[in-house]
N, C-alpha and C. Protein backbone atom coordinates (compact mmCIF):
# COMPACT_ATOMS: atom_id res chain seq x y z
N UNK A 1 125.01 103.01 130.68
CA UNK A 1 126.10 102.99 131.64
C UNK A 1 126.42 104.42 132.06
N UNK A 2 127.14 104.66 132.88
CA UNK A 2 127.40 105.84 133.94
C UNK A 2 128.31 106.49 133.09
N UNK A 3 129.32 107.31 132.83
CA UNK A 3 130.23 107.91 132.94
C UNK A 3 131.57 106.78 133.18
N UNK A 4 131.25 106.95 134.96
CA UNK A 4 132.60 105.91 135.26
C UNK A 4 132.50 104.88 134.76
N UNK A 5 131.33 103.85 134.78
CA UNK A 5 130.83 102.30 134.46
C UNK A 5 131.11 102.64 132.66
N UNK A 6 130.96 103.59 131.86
CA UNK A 6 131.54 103.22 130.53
C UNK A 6 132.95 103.47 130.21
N UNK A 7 133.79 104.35 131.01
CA UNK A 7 134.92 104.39 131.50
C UNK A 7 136.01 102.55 131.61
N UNK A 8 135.28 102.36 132.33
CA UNK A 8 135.48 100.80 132.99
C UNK A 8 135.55 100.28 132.64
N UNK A 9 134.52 99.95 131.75
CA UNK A 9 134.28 99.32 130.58
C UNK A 9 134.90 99.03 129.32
N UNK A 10 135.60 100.49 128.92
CA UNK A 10 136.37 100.56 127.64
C UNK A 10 137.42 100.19 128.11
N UNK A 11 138.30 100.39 129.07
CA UNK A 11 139.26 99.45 130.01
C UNK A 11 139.01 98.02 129.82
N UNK A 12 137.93 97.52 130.42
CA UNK A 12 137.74 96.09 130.73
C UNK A 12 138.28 95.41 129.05
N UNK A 13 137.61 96.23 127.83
CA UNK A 13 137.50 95.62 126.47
C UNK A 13 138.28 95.65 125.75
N UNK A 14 138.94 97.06 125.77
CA UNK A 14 140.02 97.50 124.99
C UNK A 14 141.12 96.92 125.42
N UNK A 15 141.85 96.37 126.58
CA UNK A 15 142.62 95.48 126.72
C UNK A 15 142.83 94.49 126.75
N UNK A 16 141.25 93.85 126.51
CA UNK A 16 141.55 92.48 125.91
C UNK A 16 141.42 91.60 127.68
N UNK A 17 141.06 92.30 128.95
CA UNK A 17 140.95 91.13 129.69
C UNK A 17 139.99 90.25 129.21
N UNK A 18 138.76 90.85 128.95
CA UNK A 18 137.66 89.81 129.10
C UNK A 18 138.03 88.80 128.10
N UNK A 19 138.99 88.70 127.04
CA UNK A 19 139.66 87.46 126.59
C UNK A 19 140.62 86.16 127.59
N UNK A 20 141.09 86.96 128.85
CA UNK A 20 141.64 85.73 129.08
C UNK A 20 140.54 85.17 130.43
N UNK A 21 138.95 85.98 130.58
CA UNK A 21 138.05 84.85 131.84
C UNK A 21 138.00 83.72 131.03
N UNK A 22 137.84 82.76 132.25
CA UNK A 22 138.08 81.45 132.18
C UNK A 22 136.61 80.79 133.41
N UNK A 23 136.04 79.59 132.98
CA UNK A 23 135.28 79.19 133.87
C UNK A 23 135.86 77.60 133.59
N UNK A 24 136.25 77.27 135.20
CA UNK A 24 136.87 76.15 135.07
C UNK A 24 137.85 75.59 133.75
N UNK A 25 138.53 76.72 134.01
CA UNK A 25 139.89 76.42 132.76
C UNK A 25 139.40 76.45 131.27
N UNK A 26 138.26 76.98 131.02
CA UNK A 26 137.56 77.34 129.78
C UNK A 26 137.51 78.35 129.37
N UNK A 27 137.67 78.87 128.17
CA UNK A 27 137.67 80.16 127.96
C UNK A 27 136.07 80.60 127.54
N UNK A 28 135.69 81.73 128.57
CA UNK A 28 134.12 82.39 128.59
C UNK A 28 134.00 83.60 127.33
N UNK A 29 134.84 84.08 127.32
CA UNK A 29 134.58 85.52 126.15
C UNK A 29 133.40 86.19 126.76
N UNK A 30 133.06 86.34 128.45
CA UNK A 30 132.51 87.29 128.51
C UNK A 30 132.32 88.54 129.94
N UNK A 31 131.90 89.21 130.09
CA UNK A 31 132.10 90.14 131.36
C UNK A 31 131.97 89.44 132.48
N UNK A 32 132.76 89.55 133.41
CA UNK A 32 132.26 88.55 134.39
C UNK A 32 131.51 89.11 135.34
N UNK A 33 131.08 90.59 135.40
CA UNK A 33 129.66 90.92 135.95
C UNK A 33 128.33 90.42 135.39
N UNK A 34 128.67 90.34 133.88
CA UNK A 34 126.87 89.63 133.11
C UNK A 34 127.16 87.85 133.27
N UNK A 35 128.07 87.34 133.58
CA UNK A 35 128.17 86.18 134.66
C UNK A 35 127.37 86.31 135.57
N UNK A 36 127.64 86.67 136.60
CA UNK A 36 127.04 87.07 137.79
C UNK A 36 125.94 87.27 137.78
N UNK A 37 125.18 87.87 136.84
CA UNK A 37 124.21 88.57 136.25
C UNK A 37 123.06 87.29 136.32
N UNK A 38 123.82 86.85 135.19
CA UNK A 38 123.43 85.18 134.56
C UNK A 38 122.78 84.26 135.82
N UNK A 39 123.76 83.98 136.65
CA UNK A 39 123.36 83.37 137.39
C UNK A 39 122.04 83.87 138.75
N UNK A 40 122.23 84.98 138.40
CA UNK A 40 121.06 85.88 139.53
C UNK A 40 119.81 85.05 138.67
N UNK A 41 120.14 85.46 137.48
CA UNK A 41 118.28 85.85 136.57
C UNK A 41 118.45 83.58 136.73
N UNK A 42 118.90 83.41 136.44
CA UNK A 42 118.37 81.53 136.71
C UNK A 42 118.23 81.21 137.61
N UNK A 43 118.53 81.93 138.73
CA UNK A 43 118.06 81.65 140.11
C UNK A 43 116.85 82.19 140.27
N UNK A 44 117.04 83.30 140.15
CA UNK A 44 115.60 84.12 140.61
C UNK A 44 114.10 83.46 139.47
N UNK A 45 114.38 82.96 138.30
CA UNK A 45 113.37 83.00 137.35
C UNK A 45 112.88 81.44 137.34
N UNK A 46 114.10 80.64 138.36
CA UNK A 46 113.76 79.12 138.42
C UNK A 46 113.82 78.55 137.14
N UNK A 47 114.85 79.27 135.96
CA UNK A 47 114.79 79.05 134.71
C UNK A 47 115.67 77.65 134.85
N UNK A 48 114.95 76.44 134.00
CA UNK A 48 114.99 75.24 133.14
C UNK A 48 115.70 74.99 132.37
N UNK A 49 115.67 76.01 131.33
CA UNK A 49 116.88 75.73 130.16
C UNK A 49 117.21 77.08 129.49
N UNK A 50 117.89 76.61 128.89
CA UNK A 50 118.57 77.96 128.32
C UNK A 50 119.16 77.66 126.85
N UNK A 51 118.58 78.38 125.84
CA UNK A 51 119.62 78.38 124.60
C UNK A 51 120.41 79.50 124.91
N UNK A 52 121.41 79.04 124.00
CA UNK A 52 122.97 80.08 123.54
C UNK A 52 123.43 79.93 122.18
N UNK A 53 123.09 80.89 121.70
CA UNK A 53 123.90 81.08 120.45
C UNK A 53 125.24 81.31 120.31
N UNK A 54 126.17 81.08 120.23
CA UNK A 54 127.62 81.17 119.87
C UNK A 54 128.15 80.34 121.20
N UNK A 55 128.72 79.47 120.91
CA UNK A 55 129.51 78.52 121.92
C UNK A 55 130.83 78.78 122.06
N UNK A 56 131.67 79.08 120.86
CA UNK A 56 132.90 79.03 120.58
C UNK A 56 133.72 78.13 121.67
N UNK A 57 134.01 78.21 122.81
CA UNK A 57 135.05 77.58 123.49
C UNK A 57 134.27 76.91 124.08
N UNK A 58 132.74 77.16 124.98
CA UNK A 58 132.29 76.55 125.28
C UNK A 58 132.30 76.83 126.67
N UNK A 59 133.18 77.90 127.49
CA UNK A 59 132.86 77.78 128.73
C UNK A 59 131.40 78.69 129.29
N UNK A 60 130.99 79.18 128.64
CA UNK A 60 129.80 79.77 129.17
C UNK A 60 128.76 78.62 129.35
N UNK A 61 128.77 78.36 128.12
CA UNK A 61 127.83 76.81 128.14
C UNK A 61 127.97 75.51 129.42
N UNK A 62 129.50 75.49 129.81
CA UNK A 62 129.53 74.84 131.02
C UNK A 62 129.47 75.62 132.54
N UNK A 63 129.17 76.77 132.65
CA UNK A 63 129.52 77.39 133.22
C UNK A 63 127.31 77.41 133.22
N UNK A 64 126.79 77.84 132.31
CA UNK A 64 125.09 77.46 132.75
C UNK A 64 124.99 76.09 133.21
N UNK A 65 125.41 75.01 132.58
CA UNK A 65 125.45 73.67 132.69
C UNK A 65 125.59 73.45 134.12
N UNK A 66 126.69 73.48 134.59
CA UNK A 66 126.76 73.80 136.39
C UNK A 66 125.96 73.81 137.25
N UNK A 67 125.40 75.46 136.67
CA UNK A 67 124.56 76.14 137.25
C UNK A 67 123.08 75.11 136.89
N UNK A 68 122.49 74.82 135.87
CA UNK A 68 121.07 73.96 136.12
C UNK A 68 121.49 72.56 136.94
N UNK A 69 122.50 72.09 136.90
CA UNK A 69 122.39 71.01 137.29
C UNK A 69 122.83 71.06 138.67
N UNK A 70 123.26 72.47 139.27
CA UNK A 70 122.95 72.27 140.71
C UNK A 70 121.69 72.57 141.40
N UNK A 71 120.95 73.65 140.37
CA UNK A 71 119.40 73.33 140.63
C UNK A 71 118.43 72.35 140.57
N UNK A 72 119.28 71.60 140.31
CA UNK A 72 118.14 69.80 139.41
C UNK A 72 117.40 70.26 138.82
N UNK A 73 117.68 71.43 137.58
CA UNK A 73 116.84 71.64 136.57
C UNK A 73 116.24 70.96 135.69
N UNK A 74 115.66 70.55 135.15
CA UNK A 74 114.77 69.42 134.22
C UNK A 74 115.06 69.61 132.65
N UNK A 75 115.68 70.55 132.70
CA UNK A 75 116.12 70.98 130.74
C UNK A 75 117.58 70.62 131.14
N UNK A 76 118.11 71.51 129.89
CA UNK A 76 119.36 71.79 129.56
C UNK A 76 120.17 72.83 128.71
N UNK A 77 121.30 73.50 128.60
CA UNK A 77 121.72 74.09 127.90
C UNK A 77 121.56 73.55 126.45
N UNK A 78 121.36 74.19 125.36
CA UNK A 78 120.97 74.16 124.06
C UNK A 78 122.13 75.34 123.21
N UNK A 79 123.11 74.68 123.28
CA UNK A 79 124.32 75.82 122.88
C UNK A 79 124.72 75.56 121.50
N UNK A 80 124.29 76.50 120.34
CA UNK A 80 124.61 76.39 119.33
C UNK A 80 126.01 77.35 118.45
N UNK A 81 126.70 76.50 117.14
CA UNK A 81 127.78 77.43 116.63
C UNK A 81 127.89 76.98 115.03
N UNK A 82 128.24 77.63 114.48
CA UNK A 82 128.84 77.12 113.04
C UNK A 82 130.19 76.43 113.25
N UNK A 83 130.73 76.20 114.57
CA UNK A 83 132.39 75.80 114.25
C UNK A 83 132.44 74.62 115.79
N UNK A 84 132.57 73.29 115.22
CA UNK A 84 132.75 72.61 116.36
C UNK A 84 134.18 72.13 116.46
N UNK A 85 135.14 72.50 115.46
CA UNK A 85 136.34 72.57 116.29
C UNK A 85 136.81 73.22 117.60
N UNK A 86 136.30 74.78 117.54
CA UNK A 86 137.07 75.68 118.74
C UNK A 86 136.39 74.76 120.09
N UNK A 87 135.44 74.06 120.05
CA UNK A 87 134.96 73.71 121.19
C UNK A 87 135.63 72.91 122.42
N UNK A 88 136.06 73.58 123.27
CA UNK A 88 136.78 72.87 124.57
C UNK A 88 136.18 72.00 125.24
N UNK A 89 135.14 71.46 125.74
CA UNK A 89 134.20 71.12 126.55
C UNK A 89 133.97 69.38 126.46
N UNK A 90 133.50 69.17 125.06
CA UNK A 90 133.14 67.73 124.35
C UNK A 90 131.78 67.76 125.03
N UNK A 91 131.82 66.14 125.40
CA UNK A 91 130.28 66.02 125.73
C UNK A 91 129.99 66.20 127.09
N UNK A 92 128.85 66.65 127.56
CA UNK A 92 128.60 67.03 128.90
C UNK A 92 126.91 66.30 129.01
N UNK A 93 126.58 65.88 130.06
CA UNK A 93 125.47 65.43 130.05
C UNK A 93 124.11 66.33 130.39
N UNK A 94 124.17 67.70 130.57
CA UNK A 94 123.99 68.89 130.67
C UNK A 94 123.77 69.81 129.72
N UNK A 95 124.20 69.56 128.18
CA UNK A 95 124.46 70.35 127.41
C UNK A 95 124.37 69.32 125.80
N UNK A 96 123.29 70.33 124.63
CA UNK A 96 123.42 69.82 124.08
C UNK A 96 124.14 70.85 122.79
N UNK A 97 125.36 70.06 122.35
CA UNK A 97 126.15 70.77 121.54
C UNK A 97 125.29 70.82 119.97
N UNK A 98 124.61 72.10 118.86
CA UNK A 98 124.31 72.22 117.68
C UNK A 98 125.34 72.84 116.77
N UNK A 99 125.24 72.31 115.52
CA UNK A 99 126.48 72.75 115.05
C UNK A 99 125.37 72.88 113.70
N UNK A 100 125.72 74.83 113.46
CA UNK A 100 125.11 75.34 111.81
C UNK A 100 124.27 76.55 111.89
N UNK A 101 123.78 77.11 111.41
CA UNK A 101 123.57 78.30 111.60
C UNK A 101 122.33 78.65 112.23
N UNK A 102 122.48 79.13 113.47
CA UNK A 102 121.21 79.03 114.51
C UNK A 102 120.41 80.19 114.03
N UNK A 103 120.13 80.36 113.35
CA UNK A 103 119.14 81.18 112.85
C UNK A 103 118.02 80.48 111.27
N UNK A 104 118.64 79.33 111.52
CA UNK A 104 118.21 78.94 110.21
C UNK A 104 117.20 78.06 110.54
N UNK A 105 115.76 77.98 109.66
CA UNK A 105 114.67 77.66 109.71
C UNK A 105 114.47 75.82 110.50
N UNK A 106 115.62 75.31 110.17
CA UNK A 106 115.45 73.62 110.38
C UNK A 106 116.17 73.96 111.78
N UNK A 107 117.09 74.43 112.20
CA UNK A 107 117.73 74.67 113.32
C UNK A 107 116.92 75.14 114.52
N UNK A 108 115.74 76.43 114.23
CA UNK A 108 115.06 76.83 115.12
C UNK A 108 113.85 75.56 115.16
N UNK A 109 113.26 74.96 114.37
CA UNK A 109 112.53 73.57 114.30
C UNK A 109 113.10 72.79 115.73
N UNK A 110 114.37 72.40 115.40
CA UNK A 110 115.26 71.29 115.93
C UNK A 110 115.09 71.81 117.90
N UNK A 111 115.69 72.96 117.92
CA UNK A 111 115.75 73.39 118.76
C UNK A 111 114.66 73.18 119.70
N UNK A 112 113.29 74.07 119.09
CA UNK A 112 112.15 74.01 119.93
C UNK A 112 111.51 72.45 120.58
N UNK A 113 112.00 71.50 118.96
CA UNK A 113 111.59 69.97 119.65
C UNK A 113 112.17 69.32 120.85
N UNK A 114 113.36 70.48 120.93
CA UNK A 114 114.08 69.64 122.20
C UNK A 114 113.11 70.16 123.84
N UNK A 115 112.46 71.04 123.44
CA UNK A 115 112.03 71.88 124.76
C UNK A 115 110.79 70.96 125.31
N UNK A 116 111.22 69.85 126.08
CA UNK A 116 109.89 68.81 126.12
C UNK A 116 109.15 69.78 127.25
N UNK A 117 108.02 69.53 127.18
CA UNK A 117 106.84 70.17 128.43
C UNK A 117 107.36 68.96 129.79
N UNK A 118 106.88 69.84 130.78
CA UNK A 118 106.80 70.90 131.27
C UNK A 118 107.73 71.52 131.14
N UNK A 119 108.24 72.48 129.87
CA UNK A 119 110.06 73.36 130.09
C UNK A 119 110.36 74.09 131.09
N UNK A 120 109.00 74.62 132.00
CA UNK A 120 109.20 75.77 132.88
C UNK A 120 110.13 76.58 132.04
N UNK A 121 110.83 77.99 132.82
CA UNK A 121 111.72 79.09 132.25
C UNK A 121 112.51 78.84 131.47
N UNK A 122 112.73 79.54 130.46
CA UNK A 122 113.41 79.63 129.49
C UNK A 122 114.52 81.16 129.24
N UNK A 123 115.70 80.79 129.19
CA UNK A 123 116.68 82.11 129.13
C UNK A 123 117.35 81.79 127.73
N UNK A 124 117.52 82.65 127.41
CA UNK A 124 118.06 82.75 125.76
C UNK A 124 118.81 83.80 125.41
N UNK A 125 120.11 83.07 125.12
CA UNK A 125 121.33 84.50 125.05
C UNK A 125 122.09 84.13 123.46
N UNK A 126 121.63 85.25 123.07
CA UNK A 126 122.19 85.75 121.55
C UNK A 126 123.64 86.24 121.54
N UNK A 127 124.77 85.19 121.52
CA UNK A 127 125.85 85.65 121.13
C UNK A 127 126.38 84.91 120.05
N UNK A 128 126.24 84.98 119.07
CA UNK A 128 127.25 84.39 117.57
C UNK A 128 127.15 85.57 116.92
N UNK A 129 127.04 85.47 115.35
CA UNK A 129 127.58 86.80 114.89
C UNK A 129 126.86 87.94 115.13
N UNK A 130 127.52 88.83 115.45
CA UNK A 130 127.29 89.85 116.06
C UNK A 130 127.15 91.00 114.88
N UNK A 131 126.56 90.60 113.46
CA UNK A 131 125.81 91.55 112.84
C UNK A 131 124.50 91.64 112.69
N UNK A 132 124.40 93.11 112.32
CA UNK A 132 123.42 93.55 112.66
C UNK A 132 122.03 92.34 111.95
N UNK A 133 122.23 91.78 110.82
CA UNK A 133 121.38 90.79 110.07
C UNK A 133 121.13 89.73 110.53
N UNK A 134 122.39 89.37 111.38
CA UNK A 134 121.75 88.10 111.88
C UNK A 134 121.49 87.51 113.02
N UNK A 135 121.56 89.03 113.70
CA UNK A 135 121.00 89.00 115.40
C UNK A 135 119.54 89.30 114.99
N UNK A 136 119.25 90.06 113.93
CA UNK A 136 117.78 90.22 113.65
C UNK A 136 117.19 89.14 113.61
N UNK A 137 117.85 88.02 112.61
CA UNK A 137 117.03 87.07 112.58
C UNK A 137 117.11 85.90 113.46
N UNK A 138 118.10 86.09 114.21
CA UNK A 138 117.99 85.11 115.57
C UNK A 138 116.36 85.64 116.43
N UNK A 139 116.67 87.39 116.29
CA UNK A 139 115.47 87.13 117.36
C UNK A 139 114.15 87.39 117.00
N UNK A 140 113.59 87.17 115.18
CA UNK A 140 113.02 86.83 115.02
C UNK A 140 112.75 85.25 114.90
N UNK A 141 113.70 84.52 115.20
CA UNK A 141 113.47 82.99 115.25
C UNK A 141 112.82 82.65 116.58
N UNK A 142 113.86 83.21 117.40
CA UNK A 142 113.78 82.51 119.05
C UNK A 142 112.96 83.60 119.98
N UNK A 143 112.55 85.27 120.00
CA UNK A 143 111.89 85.09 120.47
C UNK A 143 110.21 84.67 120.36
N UNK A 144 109.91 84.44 119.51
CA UNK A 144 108.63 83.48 119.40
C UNK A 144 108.70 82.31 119.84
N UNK A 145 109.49 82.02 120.52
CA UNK A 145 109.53 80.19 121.23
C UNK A 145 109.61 81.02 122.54
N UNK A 146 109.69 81.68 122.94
CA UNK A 146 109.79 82.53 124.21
C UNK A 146 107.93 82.75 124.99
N UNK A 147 107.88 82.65 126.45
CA UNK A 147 106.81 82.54 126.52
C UNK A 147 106.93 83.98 127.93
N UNK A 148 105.94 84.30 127.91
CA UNK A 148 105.59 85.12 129.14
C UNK A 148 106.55 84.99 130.24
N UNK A 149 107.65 86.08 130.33
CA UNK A 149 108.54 85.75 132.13
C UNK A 149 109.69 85.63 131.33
N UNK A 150 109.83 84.95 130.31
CA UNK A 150 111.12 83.77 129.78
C UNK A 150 112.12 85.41 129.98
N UNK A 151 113.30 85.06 129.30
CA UNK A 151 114.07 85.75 129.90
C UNK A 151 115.22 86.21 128.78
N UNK A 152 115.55 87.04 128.03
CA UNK A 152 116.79 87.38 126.71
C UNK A 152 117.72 88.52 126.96
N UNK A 153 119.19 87.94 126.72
CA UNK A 153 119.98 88.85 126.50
C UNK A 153 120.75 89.00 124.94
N UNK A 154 120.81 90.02 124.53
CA UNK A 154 121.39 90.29 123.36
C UNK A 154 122.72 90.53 123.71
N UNK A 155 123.88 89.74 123.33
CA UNK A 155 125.12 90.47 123.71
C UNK A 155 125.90 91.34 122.88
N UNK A 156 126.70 91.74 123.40
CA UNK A 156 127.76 92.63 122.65
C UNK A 156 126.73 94.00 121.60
N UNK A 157 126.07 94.28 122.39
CA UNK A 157 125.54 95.63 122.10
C UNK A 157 126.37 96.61 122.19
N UNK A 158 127.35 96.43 122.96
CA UNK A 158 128.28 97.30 123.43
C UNK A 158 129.26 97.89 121.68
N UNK A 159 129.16 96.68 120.98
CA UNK A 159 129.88 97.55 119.91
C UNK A 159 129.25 98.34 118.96
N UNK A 160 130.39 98.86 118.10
CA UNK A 160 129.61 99.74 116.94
C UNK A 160 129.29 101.23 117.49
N UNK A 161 130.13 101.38 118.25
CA UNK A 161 130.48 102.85 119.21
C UNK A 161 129.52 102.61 120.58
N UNK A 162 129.35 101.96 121.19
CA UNK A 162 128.02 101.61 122.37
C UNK A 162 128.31 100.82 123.50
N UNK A 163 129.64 101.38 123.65
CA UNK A 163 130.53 102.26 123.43
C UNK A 163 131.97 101.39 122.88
N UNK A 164 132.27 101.05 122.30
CA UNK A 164 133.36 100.46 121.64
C UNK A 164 133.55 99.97 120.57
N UNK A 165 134.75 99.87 119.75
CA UNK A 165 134.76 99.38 118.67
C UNK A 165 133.68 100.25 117.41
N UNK A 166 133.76 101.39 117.71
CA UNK A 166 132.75 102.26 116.52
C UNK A 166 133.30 102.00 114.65
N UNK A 167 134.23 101.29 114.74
CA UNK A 167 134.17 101.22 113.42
C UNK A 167 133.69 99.87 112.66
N UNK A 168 132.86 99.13 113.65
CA UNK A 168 132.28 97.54 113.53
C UNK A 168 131.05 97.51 112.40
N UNK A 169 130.11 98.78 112.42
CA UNK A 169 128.74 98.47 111.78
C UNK A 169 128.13 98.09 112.46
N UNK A 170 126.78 97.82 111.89
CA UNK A 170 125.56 98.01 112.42
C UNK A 170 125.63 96.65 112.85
N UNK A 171 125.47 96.40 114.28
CA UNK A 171 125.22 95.20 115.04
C UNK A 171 124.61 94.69 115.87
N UNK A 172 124.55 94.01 117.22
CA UNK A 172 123.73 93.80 117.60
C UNK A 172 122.59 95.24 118.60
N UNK A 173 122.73 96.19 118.66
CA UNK A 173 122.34 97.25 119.08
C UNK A 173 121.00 97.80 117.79
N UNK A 174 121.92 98.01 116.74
CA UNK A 174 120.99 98.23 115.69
C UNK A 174 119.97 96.70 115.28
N UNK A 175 120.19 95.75 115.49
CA UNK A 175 119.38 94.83 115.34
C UNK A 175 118.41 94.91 116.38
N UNK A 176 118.18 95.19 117.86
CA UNK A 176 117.69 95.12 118.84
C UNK A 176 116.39 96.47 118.59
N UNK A 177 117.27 97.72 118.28
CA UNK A 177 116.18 98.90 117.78
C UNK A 177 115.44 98.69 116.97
N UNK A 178 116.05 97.54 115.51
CA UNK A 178 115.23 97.33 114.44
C UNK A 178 113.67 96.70 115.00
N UNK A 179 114.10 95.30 116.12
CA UNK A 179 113.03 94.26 116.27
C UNK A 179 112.49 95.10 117.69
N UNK A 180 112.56 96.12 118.26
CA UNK A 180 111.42 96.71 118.64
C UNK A 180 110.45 97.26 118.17
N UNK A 181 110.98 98.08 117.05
CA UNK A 181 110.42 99.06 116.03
C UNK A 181 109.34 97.65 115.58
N UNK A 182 109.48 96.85 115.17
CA UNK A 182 109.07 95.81 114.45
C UNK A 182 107.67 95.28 115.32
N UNK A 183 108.04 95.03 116.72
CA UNK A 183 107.55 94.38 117.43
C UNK A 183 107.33 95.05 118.80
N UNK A 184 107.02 96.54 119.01
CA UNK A 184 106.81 97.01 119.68
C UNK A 184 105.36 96.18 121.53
N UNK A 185 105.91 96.74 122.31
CA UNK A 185 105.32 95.77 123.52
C UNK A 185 105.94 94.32 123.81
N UNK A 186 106.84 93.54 122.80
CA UNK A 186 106.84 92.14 122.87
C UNK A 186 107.90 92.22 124.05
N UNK A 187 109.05 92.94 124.10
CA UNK A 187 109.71 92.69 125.35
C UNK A 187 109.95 93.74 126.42
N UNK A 188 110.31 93.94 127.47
CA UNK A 188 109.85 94.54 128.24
C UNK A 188 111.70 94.78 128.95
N UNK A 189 112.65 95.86 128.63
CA UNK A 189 113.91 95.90 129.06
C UNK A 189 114.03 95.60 130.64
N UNK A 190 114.94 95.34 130.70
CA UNK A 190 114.99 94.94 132.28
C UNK A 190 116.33 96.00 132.80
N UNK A 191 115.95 97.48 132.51
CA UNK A 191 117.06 98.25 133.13
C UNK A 191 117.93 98.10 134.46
N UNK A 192 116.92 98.06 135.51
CA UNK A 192 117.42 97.49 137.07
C UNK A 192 119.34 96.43 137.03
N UNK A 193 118.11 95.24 135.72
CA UNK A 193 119.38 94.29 136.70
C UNK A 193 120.35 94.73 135.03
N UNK A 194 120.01 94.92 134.20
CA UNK A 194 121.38 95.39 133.20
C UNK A 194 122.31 96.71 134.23
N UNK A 195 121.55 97.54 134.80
CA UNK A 195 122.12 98.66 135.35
C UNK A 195 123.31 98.19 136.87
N UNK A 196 122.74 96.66 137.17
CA UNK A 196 122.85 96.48 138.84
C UNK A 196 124.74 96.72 139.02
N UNK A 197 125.43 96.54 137.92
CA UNK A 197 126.75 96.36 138.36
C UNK A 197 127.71 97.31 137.71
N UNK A 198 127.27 98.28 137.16
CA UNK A 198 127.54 99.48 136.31
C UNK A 198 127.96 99.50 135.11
N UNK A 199 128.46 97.93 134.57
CA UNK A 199 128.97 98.02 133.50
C UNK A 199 128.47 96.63 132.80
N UNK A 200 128.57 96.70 131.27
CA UNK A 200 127.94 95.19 131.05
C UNK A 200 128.31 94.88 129.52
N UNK A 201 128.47 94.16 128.40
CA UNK A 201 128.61 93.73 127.54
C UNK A 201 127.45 93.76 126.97
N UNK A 202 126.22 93.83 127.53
CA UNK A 202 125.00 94.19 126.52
C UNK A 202 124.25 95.17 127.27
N UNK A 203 124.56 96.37 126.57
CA UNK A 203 123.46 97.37 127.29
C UNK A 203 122.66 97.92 126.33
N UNK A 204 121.34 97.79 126.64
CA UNK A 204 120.02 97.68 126.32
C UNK A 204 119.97 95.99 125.67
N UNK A 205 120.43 95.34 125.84
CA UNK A 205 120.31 93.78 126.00
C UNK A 205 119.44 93.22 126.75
N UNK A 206 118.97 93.86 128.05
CA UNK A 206 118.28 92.61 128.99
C UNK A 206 116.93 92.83 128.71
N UNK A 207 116.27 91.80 128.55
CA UNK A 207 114.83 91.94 128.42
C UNK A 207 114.02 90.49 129.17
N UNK A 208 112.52 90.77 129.34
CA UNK A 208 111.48 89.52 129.91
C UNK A 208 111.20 89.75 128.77
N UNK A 209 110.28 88.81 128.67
CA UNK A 209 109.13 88.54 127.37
C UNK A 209 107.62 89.13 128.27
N UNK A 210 107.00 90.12 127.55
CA UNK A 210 105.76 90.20 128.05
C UNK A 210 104.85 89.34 128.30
């Protein structure tokens, strides 16, 4: 981010707006430029389905949901959480609600069986806990179900001083450096469109799959 755009940013976070966006009276918990964002890369990528890790309220999840089903997409949202109380939403015919720890071996199983062929594009956004251990092993789960083009954002890179919240620990930022180091060539950052709006909730987050 810029100067001004991390400026903006610590504004946007530190006061707590991005707690009260709302998508259709739902609470999103997230920037509403990587919204925007969101909806560019599923348009442009003709992406199918999409997992999400962390649902909590659930409006992001209806808020993709929308969005494929005004494309007559052929998948669906795949939105997983450990907590199906906070969930606002219920059932949507668009969306399939998982409840338990999406990083866990029977969960990533479960998941992939849902991806019937032809899946076409696939987008996959890593937001539940946001330490550094278990964004690692989200994206050693999910991106290997990821195919050439498919499409990942890591969120909330932004903490753990990056720029906010520096007294958090090692999180999703340090998980992201770890599984390059690890897996060097496998994804390919997508600076352009993380950069397109100056400010963002995951920076160094956007990536294709090679």
């Amino acid at each position: 981010m810029s100067s001004a755009g991390e400026a903006y940013f610590k504004w946007y976070y530190d006061t707590g707006v991005w707690k009260g966006v709302q998508y259709r009276g739902v609470r999103t918990l997230k920037s509403v430029a990587d919204m925007w964002s969101y909806q560019e890369i599923i348009h442009d990528l003709d992406v199918q389905w999409i997992i999400e890790t962390g649902t909590r309220h659930g409006g992001s999840a209806l808020y993709f949901a929308d969005l494929l089903t005004l494309r007559g997409a052929r998948g669906k949202v795949v939105s997983i959480d450990v907590d199906a109380e906070s969930n606002w939403v219920g059932e949507h015919p668009k969306i399939e609600f998982l409840y338990g720890d999406s990083a866990a071996p029977d969960m990533v199983r479960l998941v992939e069986s849902m991806l019937v062929e032809p899946r076409g594009r696939l987008f996959v956004i890593l937001d539940s806990d946001h330490s550094r251990d278990h964004v690692l092993r989200e994206l050693r789960a999910y991106v290997p179900l990821m195919r050439s083009g498919d499409y990942l954002v890591v969120e909330d890179t932004c903490i753990n001083g990056h720029p906010v919240r520096p007294e958090f620990g090692p999180g999703p930022w340090e998980a992201v450096d770890e599984f390059l180091a690890e897996c060097p060539g496998l994804l390919r950052h997508d600076v352009g469109r993380e950069a397109k709006f100056g400010f963002t909730c995951a920076p160094r987050g956007f990536f294709v799959k090679a």
